[in-house]
Protein backbone atom coordinates (compact mmCIF):
# COMPACT_ATOMS: atom_id res chain seq x y z
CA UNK A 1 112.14 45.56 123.61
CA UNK A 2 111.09 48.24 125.84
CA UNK A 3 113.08 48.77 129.17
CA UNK A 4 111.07 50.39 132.41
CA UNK A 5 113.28 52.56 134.19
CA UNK A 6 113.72 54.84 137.41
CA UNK A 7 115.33 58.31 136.58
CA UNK A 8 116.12 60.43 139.61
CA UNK A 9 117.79 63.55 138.98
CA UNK A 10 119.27 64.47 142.23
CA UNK A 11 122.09 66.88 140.12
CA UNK A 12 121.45 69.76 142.00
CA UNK A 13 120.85 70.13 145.55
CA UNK A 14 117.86 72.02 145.93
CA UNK A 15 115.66 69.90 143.61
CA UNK A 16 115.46 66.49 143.32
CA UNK A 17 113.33 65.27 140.88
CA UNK A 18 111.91 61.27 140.34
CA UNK A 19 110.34 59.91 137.01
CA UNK A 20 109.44 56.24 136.11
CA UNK A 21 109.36 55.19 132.49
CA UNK A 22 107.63 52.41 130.49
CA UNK A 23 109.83 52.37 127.41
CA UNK A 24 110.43 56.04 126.81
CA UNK A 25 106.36 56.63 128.24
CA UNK A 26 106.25 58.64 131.72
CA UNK A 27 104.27 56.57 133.99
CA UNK A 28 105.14 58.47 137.14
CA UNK A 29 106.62 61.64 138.66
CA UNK A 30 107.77 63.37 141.58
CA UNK A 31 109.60 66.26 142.87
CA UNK A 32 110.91 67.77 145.99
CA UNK A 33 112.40 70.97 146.72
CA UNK A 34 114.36 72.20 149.72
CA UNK A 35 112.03 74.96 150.61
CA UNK A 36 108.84 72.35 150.85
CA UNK A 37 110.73 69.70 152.86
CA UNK A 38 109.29 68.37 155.47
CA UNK A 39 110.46 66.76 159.05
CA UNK A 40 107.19 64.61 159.56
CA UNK A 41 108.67 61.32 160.44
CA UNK A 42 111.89 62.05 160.79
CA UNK A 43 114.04 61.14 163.50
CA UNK A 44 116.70 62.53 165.51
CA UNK A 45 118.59 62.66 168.54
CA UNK A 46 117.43 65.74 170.55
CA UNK A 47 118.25 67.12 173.99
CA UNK A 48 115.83 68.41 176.97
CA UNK A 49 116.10 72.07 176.99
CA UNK A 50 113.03 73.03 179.59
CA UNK A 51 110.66 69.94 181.45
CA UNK A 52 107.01 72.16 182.14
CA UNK A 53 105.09 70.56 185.18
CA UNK A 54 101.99 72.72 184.33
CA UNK A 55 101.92 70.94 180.87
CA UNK A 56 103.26 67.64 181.86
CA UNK A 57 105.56 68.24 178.80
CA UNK A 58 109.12 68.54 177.92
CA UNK A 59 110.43 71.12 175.65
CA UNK A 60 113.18 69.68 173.06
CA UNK A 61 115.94 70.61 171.51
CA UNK A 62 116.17 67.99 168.06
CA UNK A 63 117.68 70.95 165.41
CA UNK A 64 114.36 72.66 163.89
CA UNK A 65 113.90 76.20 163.32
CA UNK A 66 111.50 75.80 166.84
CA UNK A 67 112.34 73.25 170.20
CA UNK A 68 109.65 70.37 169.79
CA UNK A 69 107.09 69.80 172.32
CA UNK A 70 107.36 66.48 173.88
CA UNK A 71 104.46 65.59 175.91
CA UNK A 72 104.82 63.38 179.17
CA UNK A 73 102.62 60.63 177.64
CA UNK A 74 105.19 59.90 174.33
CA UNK A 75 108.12 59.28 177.07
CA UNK A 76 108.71 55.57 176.90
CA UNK A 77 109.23 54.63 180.32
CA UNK A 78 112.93 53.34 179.34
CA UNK A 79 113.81 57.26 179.62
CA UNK A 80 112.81 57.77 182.77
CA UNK A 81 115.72 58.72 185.73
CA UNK A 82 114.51 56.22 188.20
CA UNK A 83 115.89 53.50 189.80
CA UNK A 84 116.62 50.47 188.29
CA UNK A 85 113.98 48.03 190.54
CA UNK A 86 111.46 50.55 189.78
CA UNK A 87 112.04 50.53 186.04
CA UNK A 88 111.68 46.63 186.34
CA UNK A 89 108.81 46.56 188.57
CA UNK A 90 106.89 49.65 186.05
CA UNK A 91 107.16 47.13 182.87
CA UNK A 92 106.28 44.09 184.87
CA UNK A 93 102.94 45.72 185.80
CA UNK A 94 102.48 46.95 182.12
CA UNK A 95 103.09 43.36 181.01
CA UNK A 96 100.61 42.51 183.38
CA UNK A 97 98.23 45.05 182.50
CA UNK A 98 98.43 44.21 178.74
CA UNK A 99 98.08 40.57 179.10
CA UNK A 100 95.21 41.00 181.04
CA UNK A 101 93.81 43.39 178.80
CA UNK A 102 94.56 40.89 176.10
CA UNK A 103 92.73 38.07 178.09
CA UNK A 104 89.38 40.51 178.20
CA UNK A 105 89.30 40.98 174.47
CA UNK A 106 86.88 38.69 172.81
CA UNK A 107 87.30 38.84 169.45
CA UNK A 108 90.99 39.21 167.77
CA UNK A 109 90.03 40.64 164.74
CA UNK A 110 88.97 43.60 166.41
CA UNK A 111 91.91 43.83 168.27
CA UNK A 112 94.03 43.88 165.59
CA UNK A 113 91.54 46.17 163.46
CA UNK A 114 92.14 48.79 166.00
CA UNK A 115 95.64 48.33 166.58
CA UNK A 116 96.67 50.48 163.60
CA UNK A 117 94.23 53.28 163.68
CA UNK A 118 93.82 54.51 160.00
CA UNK A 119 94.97 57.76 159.66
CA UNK A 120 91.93 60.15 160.55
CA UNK A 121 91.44 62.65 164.17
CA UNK A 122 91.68 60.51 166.96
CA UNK A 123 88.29 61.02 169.57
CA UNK A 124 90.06 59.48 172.22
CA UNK A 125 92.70 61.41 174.63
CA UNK A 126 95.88 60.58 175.99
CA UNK A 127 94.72 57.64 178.08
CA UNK A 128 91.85 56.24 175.66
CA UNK A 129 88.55 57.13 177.08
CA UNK A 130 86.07 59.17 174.96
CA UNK A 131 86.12 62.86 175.95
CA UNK A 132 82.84 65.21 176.01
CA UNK A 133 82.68 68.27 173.67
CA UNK A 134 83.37 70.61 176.55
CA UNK A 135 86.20 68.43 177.72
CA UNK A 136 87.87 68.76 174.11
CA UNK A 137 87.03 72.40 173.95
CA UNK A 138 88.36 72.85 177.30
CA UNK A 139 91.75 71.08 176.09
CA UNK A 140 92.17 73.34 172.77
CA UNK A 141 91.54 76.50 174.81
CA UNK A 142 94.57 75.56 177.61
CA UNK A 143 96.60 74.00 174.54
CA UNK A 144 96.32 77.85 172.91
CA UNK A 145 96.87 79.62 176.14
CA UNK A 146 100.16 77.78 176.84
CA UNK A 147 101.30 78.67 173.16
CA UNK A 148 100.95 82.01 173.83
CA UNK A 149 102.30 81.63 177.14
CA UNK A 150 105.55 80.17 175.29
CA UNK A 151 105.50 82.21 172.48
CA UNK A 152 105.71 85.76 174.83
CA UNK A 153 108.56 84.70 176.80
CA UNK A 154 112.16 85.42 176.52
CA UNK A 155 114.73 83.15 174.99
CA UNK A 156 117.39 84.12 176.73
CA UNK A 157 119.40 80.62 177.31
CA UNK A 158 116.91 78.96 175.63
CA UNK A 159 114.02 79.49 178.27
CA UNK A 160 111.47 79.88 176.86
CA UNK A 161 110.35 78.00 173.67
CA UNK A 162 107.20 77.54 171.04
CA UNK A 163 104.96 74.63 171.80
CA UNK A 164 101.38 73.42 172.20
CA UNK A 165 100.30 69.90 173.84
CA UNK A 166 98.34 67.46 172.39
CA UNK A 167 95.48 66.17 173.98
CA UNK A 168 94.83 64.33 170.31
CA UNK A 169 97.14 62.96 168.81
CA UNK A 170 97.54 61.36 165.06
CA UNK A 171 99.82 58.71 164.78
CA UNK A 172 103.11 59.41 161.78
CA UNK A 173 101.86 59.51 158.60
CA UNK A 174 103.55 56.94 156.49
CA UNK A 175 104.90 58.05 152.97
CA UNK A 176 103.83 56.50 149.72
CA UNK A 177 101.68 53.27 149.09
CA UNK A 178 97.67 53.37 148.60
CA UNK A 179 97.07 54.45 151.45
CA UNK A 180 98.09 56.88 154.37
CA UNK A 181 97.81 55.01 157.86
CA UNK A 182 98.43 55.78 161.17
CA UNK A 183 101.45 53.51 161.83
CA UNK A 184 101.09 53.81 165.84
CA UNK A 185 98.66 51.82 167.61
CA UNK A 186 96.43 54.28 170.24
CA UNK A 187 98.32 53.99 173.59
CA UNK A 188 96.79 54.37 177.63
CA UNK A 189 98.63 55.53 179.94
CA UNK A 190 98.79 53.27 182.41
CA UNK A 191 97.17 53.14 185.94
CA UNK A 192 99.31 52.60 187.97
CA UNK A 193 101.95 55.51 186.60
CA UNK A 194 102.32 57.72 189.62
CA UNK A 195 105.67 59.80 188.35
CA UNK A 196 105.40 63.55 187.14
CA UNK A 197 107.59 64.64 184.34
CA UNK A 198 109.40 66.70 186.80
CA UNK A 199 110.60 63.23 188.86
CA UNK A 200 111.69 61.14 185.70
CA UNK A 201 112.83 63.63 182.96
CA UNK A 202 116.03 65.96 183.54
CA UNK A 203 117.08 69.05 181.56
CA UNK A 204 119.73 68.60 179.20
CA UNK A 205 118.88 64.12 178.92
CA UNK A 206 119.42 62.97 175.47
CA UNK A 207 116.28 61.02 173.70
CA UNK A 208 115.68 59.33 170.26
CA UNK A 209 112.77 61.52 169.22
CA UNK A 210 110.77 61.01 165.95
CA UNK A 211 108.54 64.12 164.76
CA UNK A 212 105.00 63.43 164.59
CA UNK A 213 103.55 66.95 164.09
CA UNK A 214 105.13 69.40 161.93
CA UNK A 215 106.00 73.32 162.90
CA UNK A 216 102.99 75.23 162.33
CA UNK A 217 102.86 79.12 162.95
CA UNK A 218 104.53 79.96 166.05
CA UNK A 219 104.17 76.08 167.72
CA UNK A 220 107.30 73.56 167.26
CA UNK A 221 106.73 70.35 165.97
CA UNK A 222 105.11 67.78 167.93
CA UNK A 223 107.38 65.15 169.16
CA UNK A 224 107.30 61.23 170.46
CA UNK A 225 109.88 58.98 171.29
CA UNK A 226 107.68 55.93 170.19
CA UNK A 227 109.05 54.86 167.04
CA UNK A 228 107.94 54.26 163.88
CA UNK A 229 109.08 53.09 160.74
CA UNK A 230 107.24 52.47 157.46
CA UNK A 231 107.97 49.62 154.87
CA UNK A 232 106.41 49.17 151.67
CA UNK A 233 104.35 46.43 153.21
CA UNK A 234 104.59 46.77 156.80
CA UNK A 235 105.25 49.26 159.88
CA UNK A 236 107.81 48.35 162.55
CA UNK A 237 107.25 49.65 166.11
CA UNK A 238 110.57 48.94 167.66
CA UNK A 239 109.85 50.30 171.41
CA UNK A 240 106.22 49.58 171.08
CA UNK A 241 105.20 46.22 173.15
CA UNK A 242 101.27 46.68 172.45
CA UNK A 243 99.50 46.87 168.87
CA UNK A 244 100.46 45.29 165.73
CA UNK A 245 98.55 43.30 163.79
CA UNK A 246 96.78 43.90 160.29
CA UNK A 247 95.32 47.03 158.65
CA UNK A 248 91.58 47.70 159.50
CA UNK A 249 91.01 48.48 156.16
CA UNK A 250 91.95 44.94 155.07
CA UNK A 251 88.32 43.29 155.37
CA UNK A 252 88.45 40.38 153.90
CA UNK A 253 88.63 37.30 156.16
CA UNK A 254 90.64 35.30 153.93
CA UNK A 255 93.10 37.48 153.75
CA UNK A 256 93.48 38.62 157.18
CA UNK A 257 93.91 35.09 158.64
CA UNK A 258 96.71 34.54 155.70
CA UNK A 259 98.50 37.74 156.90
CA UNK A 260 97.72 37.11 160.71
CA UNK A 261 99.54 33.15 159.67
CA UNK A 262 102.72 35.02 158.23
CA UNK A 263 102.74 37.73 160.77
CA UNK A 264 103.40 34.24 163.67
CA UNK A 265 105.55 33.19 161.64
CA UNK A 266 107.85 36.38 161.93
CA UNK A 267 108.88 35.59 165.53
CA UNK A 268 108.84 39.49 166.37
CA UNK A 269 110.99 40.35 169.43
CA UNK A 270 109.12 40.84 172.35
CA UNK A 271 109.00 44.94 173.17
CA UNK A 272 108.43 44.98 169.01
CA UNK A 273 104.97 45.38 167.03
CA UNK A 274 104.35 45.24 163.22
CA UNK A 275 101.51 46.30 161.30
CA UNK A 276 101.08 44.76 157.77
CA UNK A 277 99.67 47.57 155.67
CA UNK A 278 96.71 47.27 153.11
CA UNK A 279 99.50 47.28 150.42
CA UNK A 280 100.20 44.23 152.13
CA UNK A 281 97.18 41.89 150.46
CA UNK A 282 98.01 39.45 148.14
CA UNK A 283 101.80 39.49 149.14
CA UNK A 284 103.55 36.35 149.40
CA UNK A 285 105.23 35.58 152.76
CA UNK A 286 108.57 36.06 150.91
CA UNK A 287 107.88 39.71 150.06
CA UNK A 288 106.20 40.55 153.54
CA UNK A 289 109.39 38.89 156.02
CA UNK A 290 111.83 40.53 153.42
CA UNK A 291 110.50 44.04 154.20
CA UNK A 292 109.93 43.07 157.79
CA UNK A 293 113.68 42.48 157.78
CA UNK A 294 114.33 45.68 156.03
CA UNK A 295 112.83 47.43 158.51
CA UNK A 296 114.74 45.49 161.43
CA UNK A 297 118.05 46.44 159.56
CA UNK A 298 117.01 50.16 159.23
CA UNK A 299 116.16 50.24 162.95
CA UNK A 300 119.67 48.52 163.64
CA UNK A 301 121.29 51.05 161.61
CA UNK A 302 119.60 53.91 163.23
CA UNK A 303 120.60 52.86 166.83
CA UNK A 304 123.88 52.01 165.75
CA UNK A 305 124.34 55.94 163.78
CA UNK A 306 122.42 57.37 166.74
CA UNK A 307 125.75 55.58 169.73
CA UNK A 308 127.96 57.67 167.02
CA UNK A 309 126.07 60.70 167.34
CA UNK A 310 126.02 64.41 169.28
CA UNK A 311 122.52 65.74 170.12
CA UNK A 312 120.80 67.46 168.60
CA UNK A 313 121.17 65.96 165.09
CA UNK A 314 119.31 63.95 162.38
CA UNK A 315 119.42 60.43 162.54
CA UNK A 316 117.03 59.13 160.09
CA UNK A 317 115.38 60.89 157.64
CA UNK A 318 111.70 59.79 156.45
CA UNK A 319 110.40 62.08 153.84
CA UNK A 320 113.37 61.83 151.27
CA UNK A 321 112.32 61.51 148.07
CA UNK A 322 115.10 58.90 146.52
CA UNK A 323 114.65 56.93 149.82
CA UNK A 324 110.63 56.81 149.41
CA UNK A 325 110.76 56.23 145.67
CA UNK A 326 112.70 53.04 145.92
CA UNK A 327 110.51 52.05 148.40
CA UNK A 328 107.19 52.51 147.51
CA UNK A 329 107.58 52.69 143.07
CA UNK A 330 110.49 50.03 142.49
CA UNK A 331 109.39 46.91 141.41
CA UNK A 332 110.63 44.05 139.97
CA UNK A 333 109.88 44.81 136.43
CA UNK A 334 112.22 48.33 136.36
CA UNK A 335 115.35 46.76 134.95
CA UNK A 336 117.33 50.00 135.43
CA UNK A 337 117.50 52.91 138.42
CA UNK A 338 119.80 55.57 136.77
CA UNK A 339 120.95 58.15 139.48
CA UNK A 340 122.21 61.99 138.24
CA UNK A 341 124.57 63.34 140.96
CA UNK A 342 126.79 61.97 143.38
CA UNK A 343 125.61 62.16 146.61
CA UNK A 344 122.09 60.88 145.29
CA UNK A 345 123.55 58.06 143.66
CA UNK A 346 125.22 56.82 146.91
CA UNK A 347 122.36 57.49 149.14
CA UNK A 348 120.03 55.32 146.13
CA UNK A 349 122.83 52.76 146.54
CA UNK A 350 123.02 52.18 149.94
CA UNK A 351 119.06 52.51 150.56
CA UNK A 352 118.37 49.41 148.30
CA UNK A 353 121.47 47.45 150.04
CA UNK A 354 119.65 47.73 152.63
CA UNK A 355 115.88 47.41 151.09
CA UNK A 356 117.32 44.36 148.51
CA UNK A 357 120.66 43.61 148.54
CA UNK A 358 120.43 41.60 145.31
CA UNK A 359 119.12 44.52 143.29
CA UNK A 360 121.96 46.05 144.21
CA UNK A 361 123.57 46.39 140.49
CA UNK A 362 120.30 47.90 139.14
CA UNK A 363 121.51 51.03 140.45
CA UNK A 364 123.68 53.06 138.21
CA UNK A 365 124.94 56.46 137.70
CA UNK A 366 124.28 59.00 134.85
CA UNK A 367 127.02 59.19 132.81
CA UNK A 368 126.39 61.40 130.39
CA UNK A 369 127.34 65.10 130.36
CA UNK A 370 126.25 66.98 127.47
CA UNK A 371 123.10 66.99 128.06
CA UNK A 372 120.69 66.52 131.83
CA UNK A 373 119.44 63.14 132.60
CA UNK A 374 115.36 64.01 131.81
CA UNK A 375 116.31 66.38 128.92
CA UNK A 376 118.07 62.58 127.26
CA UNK A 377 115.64 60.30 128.30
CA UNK A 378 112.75 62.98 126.57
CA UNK A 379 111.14 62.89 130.03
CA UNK A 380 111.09 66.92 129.51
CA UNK A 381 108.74 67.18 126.66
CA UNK A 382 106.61 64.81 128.41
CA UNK A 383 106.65 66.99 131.61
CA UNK A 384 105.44 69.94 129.29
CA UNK A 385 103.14 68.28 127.63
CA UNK A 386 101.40 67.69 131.55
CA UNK A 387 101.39 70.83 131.91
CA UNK A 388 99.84 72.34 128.43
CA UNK A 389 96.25 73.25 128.71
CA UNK A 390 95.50 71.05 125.75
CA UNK A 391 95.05 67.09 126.25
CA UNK A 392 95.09 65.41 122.70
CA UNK A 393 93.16 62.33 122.50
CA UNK A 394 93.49 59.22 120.86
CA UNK A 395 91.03 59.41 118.42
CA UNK A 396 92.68 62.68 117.29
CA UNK A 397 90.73 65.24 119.55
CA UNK A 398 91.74 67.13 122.30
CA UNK A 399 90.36 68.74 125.31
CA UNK A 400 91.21 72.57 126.64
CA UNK A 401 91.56 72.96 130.33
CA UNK A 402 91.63 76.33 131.26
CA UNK A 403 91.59 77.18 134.68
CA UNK A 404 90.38 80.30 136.27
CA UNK A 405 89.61 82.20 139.66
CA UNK A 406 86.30 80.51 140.18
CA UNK A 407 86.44 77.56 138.31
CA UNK A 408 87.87 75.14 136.03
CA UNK A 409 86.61 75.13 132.51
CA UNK A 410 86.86 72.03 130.27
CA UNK A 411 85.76 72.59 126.52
């Protein structure tokens, strides 16, 4: 009897390398290498190095190569330096101002619908209302004048840094699954807000920042201290009182009221938000509450790492590929998960604690030493064979794929 398995070969530190098997038959494959990693998602405790009043931005200190750029409008109002009745009286009117909001909606399916934005370039700025061409073209040209700006100046005592606001913003991309959805609902600010940065944010204040853009050219990464974290079915918005709901790209009315029923059923803090994603259809309420609670344990174990921790450092990293191939490729039916190395064989340990505590045991490490874990499992011949420009066929053909400078010819 044939066994699935999960083979990650994390022997050497700057490759790691995922297959899944059917039998000894390579169903899937993956591969990440230190010099292509990405930050996107990622969060970390950072530290204010410069607040900019003329782009009602902060610039951040979270351990990149570049300080992030932290614009005024992704500062949850829980960081702000103000006094205490103030705070209090700030999210009483936003409570007000949602539930009213609420109230006005007619129709709940399109509130939810929009609540998770699928991932594609936002038309709406930082409040929500539809800008004009000009207005857009007017924001890109100040947005690459204050680059330069940043990118001329000195950085002596860390000055002057690389940044560019965002007048649009996409939302963190989530990792893995069918689909690639914005996991933040669109967010106004709201009208009553009369601070500056300058009044609320101090140089040197420690925030929990998650990166939403990645370093491009001479621009840091794109920050937000609005949370985010992806599940296989669902997205948890910890700080995030308004969105949630179900994916826009889950039409079907029959399935939307089921996963709107399990969703009340969830009792989600108030201050939280969860999106069920379109991987999400067809799940029983057993799967969907166990990754819901996933998620709430991550988040508790990120807050609880992040007390422990000196700014600027990572707190939580999103894009790892043993952490994101449990997630999103385990199932059920893969009997084994055989780790190479130590380190990856803890981290794969601990992650499905935490994802499914009763899989625990399914995790194993490679034992073997004569020979590397893909080269004994013949996952190497297959991962030749991909590569070949010949594709035998069943019927004892084969196709030749030879790709040139112009084109790709098949014969």
């Amino acid at each position: 009897m044939s066994i699935n398995r999960m083979l990650i070969d994390a022997a050497h530190p700057e490759e790691i390398r995922v297959a899944v098997l059917s039998g000894n038959r390579l169903q899937d494959f993956d591969v990440e290498s230190v010099a292509r990693k990405q930050n996107k998602g990622n969060i970390y405790l950072a530290k204010v190095i410069r607040v900019e009043p003329s782009l009602q931005a902060a610039f951040v200190d979270y351990g990149g190569n570049r300080h992030g750029f932290l614009s005024f409008s992704e500062i949850h109002p829980d960081y702000y330096q103000i006094p205490i009745e103030d705070r209090q009286a700030l999210l009483r009117h936003e409570a007000a101002e949602l539930a009213e909001e609420a109230a006005k909606e007619p129709d709940e399916d399109a509130e939810d619908a929009d609540s998770d934005n699928p991932n594609e370039q936002a038309a709406k700025d930082e409040s929500g209302d539809e800008k004009t061409p000009d207005e857009k073209n007017k924001d890109d040209s100040e947005s690459s004048e204050a680059s330069n700006d940043e990118s001329n100046g000195n950085d002596d005592d860390d000055e002057e840094e690389e940044g560019t606001p965002r007048k649009n913003r996409k939302g963190v991309e989530t990792l893995g699954g069918d689909d690639s959805e914005d996991t933040r609902p669109s967010r106004r600010t709201p009208s009553h807000r009369r601070y500056k940065i300058q009044e609320v944010i101090k140089r040197r204040q420690i925030l929990l920042i998650q990166v939403v853009k990645e370093e491009r050219g001479n621009k840091g990464a794109a920050l937000t201290t609005y949370i985010s974290l992806a599940g296989r079915y669902c997205v948890l918005m910890p700080n995030t009182a308004r969105g949630g709901g179900i994916s826009r790209k889950i039409t079907n009315g029959g399935d939307r009221k089921q996963l709107k029923a399990i969703l009340a059923d969830l009792k989600i803090p108030e201050g939280m938000a969860v999106i069920v994603r379109t991987a999400g259809i067809k799940r029983s309420k057993a799967e969907i509450k166990r990754d819901y609670e996933y998620l709430v344990r991550l988040w508790d174990s990120i807050r609880d790492l992040t007390l422990e921790s000196m700014a600027p450092t990572l707190v939580h990293e999103e894009g790892n590929l043993i952490k994101r191939s449990i997630r999103d490729l385990y199932t059920r039916d893969i009997e084994e998960i055989i780790v190479a190395g130590d380190r990856g064989y803890r981290m794969a340990k601990d992650f499905i604690k935490l994802l499914i505590p009763s899989h625990a045991k399914r995790v194993q490490p490679y034992s073997v030493t004569t020979e590397p874990i893909f080269q004994h499992y013949q996952v190497e011949s297959q991962l030749d064979a991909i590569h070949s420009p010949e594709v035998q066929m069943k019927s004892g053909a084969y196709i030749v794929i030879n790709p040139t400078e112009a084109l790709v010819s098949i014969d």
